[in-house]
Protein backbone atom coordinates (compact mmCIF):
# COMPACT_ATOMS: atom_id res chain seq x y z
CA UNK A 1 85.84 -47.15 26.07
CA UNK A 2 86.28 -48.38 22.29
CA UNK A 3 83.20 -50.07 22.62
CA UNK A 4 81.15 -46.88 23.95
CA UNK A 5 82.36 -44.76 21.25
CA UNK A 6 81.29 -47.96 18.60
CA UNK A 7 77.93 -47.46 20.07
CA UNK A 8 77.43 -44.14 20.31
CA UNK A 9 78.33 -43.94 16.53
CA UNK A 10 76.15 -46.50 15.52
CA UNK A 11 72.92 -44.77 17.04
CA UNK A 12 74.21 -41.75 15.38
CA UNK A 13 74.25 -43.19 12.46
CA UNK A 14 70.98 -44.91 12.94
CA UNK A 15 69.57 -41.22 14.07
CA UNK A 16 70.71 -40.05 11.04
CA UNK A 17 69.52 -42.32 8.85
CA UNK A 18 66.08 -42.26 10.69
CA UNK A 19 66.12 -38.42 10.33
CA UNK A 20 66.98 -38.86 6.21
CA UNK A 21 63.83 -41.27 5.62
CA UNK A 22 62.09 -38.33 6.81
CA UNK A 23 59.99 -39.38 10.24
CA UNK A 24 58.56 -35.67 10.89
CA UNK A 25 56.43 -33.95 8.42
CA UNK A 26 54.38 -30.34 9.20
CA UNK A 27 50.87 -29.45 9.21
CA UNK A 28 50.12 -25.53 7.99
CA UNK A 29 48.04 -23.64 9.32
CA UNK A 30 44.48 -24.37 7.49
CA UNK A 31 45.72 -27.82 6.60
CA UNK A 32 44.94 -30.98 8.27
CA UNK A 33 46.62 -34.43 7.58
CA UNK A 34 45.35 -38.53 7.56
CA UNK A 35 48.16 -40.71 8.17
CA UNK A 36 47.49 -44.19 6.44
CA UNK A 37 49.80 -47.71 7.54
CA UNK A 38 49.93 -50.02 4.59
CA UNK A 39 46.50 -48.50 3.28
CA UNK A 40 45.01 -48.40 6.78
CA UNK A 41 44.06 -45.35 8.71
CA UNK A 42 45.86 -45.03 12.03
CA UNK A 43 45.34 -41.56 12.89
CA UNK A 44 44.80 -37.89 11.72
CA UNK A 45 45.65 -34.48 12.57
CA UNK A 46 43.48 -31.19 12.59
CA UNK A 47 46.22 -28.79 14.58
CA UNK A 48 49.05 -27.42 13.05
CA UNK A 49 52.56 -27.68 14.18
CA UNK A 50 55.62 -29.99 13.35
CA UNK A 51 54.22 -33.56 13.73
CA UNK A 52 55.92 -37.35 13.82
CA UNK A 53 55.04 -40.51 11.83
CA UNK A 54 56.60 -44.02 11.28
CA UNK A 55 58.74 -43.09 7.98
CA UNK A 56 58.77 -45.87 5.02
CA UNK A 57 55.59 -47.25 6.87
CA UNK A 58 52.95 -44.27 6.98
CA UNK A 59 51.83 -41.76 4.35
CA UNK A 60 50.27 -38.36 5.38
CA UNK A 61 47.42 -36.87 2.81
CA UNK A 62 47.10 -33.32 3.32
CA UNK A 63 43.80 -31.23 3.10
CA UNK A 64 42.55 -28.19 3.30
CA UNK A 65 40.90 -27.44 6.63
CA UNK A 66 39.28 -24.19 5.38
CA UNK A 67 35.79 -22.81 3.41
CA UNK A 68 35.78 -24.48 0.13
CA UNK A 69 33.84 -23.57 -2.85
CA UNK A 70 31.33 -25.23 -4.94
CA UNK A 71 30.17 -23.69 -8.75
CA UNK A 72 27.62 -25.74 -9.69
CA UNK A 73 26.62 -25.47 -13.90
CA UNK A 74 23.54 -23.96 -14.55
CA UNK A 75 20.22 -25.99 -14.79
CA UNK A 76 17.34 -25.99 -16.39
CA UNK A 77 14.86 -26.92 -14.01
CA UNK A 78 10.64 -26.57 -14.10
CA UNK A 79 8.81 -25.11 -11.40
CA UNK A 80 5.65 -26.19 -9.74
CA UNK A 81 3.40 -24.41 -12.40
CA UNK A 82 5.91 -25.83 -14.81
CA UNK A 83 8.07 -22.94 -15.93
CA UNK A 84 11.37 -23.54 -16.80
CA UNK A 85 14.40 -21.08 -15.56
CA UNK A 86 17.83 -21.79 -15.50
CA UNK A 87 19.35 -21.82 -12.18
CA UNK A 88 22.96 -21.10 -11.06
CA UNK A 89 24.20 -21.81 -7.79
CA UNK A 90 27.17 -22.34 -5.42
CA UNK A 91 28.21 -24.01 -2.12
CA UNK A 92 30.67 -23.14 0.68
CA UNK A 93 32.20 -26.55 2.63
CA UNK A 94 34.71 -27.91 4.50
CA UNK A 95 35.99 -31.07 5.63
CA UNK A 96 34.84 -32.05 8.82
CA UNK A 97 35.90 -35.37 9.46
CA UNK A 98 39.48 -35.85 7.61
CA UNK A 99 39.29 -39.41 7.66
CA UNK A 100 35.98 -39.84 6.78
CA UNK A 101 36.37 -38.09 3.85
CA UNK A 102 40.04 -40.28 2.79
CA UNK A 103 37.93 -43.18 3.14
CA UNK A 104 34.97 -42.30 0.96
CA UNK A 105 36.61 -39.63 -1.68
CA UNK A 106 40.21 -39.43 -0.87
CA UNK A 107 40.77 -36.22 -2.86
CA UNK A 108 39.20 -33.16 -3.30
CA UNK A 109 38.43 -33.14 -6.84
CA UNK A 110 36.34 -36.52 -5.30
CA UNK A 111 34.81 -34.57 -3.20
CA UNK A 112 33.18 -32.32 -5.59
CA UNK A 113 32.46 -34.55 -8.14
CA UNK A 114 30.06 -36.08 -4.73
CA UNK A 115 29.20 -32.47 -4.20
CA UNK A 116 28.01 -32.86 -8.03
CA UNK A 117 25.58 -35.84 -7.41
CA UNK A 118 24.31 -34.58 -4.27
CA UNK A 119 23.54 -30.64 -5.09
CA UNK A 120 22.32 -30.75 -8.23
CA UNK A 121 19.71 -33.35 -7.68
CA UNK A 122 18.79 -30.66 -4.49
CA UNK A 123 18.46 -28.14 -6.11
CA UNK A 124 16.45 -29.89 -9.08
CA UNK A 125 14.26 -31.30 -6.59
CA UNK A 126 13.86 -27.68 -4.04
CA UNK A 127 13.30 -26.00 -7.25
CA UNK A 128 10.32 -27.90 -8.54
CA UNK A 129 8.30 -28.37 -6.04
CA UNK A 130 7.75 -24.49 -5.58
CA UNK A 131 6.37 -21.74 -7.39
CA UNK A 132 7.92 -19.48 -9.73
CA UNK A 133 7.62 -16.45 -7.26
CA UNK A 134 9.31 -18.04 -4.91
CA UNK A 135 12.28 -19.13 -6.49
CA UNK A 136 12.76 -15.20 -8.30
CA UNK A 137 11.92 -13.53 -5.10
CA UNK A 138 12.84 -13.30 -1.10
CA UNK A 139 10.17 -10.65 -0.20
CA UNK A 140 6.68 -9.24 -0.66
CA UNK A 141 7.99 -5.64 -0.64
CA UNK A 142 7.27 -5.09 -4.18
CA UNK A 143 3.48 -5.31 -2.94
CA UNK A 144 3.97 -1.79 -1.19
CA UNK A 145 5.83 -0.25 -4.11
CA UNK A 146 3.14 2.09 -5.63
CA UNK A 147 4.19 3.54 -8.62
CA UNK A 148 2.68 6.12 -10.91
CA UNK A 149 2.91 6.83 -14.56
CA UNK A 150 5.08 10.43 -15.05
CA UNK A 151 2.79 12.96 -17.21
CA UNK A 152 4.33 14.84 -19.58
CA UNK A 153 4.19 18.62 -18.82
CA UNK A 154 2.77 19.79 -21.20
CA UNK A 155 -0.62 19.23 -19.84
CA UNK A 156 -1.30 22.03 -18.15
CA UNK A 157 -4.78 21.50 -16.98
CA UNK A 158 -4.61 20.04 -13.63
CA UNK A 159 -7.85 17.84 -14.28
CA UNK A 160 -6.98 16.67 -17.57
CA UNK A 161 -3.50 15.70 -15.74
CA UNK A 162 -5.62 13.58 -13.39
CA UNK A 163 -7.66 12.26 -15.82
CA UNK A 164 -4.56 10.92 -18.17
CA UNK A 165 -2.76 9.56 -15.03
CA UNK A 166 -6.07 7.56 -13.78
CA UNK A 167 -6.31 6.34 -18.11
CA UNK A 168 -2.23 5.02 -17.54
CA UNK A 169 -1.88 3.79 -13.84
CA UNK A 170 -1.27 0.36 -14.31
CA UNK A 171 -1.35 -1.85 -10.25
CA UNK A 172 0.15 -5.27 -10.66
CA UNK A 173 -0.52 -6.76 -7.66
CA UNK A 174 1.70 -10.08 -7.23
CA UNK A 175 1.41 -13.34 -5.45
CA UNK A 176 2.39 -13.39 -1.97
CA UNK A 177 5.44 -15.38 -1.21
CA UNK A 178 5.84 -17.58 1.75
CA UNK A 179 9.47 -19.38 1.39
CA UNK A 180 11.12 -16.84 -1.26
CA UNK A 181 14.48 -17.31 -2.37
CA UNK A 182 16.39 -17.40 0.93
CA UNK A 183 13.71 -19.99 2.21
CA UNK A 184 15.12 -21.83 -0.47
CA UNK A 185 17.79 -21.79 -0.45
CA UNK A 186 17.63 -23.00 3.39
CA UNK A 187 15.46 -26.06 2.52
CA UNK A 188 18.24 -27.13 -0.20
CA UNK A 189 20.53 -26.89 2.66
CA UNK A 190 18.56 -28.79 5.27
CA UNK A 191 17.92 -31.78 2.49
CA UNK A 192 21.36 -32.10 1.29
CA UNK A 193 23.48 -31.38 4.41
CA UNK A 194 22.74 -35.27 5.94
CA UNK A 195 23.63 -36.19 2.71
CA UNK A 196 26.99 -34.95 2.40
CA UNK A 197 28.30 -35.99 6.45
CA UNK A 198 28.88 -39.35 5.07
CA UNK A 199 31.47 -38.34 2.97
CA UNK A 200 32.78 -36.08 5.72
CA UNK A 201 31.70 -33.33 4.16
CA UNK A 202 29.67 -29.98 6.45
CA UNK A 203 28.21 -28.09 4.41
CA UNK A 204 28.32 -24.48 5.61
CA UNK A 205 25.28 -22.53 2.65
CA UNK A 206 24.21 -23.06 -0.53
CA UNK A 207 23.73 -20.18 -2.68
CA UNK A 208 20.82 -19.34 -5.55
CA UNK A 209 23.74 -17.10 -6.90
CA UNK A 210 21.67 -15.91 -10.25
CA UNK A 211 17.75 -17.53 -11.95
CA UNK A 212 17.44 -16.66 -15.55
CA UNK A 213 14.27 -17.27 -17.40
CA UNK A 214 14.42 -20.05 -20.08
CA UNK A 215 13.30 -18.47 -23.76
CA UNK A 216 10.02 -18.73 -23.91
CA UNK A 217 9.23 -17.70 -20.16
CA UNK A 218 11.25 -14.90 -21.49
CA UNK A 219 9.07 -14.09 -24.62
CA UNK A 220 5.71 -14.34 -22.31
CA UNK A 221 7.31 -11.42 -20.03
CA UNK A 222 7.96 -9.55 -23.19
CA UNK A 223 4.75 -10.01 -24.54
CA UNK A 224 3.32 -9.05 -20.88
CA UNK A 225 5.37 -5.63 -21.16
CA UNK A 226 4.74 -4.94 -24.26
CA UNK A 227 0.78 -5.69 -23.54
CA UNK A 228 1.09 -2.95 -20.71
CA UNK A 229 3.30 -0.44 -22.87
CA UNK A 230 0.57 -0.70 -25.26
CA UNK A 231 -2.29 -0.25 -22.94
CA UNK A 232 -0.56 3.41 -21.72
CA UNK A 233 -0.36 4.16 -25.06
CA UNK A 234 -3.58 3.77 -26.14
CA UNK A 235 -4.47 5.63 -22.96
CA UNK A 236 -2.73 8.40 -24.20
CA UNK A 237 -3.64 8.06 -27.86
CA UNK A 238 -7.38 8.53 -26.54
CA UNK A 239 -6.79 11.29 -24.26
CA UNK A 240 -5.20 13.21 -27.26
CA UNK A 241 -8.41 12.32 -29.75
CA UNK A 242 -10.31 13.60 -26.88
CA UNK A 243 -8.62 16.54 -27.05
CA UNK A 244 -8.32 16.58 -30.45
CA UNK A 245 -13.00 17.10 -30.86
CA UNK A 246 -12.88 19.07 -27.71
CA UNK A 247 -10.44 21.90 -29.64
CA UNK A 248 -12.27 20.44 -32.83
CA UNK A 249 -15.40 22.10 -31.45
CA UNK A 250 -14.15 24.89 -29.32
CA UNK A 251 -12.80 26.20 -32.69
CA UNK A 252 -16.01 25.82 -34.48
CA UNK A 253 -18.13 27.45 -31.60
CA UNK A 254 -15.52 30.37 -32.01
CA UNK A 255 -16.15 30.23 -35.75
CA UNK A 256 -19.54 30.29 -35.30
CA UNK A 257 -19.82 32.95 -32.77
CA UNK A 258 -17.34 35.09 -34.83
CA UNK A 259 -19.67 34.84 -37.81
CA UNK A 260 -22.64 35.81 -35.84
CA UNK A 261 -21.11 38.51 -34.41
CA UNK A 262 -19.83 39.57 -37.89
CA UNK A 263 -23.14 39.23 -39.74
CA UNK A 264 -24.76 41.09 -36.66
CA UNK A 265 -22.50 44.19 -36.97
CA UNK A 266 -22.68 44.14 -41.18
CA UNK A 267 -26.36 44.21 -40.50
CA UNK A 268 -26.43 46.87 -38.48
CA UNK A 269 -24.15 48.84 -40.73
CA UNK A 270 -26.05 48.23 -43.65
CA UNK A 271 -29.10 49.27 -41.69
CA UNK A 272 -27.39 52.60 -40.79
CA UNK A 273 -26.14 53.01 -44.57
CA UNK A 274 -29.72 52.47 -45.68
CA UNK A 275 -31.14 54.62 -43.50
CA UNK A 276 -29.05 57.09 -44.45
CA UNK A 277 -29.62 56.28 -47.83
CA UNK A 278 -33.39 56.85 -47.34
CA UNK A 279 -32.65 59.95 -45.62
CA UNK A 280 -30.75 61.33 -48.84
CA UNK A 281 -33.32 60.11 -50.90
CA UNK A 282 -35.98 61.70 -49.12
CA UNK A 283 -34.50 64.75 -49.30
CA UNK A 284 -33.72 64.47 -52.68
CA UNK A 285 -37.16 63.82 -53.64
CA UNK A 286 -38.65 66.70 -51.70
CA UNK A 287 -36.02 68.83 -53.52
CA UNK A 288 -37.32 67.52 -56.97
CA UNK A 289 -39.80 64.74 -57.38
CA UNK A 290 -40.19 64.43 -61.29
CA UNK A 291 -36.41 64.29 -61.60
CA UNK A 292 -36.09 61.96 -58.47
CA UNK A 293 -38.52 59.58 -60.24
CA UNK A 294 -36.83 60.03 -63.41
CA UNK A 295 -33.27 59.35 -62.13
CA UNK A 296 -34.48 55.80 -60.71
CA UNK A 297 -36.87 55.02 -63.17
CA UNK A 298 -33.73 55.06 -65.61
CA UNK A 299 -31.75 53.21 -63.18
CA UNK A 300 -34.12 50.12 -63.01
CA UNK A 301 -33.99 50.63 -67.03
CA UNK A 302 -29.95 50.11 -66.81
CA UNK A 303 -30.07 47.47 -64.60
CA UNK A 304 -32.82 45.21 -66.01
CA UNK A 305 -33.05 45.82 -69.56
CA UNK A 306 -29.80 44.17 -70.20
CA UNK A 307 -30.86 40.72 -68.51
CA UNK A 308 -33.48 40.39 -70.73
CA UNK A 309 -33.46 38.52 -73.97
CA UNK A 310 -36.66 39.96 -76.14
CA UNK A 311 -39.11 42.52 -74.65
CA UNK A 312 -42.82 41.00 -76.50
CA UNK A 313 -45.10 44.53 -75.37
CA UNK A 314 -43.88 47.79 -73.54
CA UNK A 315 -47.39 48.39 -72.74
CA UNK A 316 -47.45 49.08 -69.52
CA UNK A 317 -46.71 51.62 -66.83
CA UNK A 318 -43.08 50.58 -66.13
CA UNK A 319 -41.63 51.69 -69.71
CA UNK A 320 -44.16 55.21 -69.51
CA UNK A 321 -40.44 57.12 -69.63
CA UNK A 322 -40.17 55.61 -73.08
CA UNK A 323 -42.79 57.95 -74.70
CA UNK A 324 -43.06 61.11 -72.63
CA UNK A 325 -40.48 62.80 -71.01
CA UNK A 326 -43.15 62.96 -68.00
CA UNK A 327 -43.82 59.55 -67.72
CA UNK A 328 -47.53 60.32 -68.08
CA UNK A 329 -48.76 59.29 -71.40
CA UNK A 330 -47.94 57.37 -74.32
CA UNK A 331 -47.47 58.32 -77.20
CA UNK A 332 -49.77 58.67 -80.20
């Protein structure tokens, strides 16, 4: 009986110790485990749950069994017509094979600096052997966009409205894509996924997360704007001298047809006036002749005598008045 008890204490003991050295270990959920003997891989585990291993003898590494991401640094990378852009992009992964991955990486950081290598020269490589287009764009929607300059409302004239439109529609038809940014992003994944199972690594997408245009393609798109900002608004600088001669003139053919009309009327006043002036002188005369010549004979004197410097003869009919009080003879 002694010696039952003797054993029974000595495999608790032993159970004890065995539990202290820590034989179990647990896998989370979203975790999965490689246990390595002496450096060796003898086994791994994808399901979660409380799990068993030789203790003193094997080492568990843990790792994540979920979507990982990958933040590439932005490039600077030509495209096929040789423009450059700067291109930012991420990654989503996982690990797929656990021990795989221990053996070729070990750790995660590993893992991305492999992600680095292989991404970056994919993305270098997707990215110049296509077009600019295609990189900045994933459809050719823009194509059926049709968009017209706004007039200002003060034209009034429904014509002239047409007219300035027609002078500042500007159609930029642009290059049909046939990959577009999607596409690309598709191809980078197709090249570089076969790449990355060897390190037992799945990729699940790769991203073009944001394309910015280097400096100078920058400056060229200005310029290009600026070219077509200028174009409207030289279109509208020419409408308004246009408009400018077509008042221009309106105003002078109102000028000139006031005048007319003016001069016409003042002519036909002055016609009236003198005929009535006629009419009193007429009657004036009939009344008294000799004083009627008398009265305008000495009028003419008043108004001419005083423009002349020196009078050489008064020997003629004109200055008769100046001898006689008839006007009829000289004197002696």
């Amino acid at each position: 009986m002694k010696k039952f008890w003797t054993i029974l204490a000595v495999i608790i003991i032993l159970a004890v110790i065995f539990l202290l050295l820590g034989p179990f270990y647990m896998v989370s959920e979203g975790e999965q485990a490689v246990i390595t003997r002496f450096g060796r891989i003898v086994g791994s585990e994808t399901e979660a749950g409380l799990k068993l291993k030789l203790p003193l003898v094997d080492d568990v590494t843990k790792y994540p069994s979920t979507l990982l991401s990958w933040d590439g640094d932005a490039q600077r990378i030509p495209t096929k017509e040789n423009q450059f852009i700067w291109v930012d992009a991420t990654a989503r992964w996982r690990i797929a094979d656990p021990s795989l991955f221990y053996m070729s990486v070990k750790t995660v950081e590993g893992g991305l600096a492999r992600l680095n290598d292989v991404l970056d020269s994919t993305i270098r490589t997707v990215i110049s052997e296509n077009y600019l287009n295609e990189a900045v764009r994933s459809t050719n929607r823009i194509n059926t966009i049709e968009y017209r300059e706004e007039i200002n409302g003060d034209v009034e004239d429904p014509e002239d409205a047409e007219t300035l439109r027609s002078l500042t529609d500007t159609i930029a038809r642009q290059d049909e894509i046939r990959i577009g940014r999607e596409g690309l992003s598709d191809m980078m994944l197709s090249e570089a996924a076969p790449l990355t199972l060897s390190y037992g690594i799945e990729l699940e997408d790769i991203i073009i997360r944001q394309i910015r245009y280097s400096d100078d393609l920058t400056a060229s798109v200005y310029a290009r704007m600026i070219k077509e900002r200028s174009q409207i608004a030289e279109a509208y600088r020419s409408y308004g001298r246009g408009q400018l001669l077509s008042w221009q003139g309106r105003t002078e053919n109102d000028r000139k047809t006031i005048l007319s009309e003016a001069y016409a009327e003042s002519e036909k006043i002055k016609g009236e006036a003198d005929a009535a002036a006629a009419g009193i002188y007429s009657s004036v005369y009939s009344r008294n002749p000799d004083f009627f010549r008398l009265w305008t004979t000495l009028e003419s004197y008043r108004t001419t005598l005083p423009s002349l410097d020196k009078t050489l003869s008064t020997d003629m009919d004109y200055f008769s008045y100046l001898y006689t009080p008839h006007g009829n003879a000289k004197a002696q």
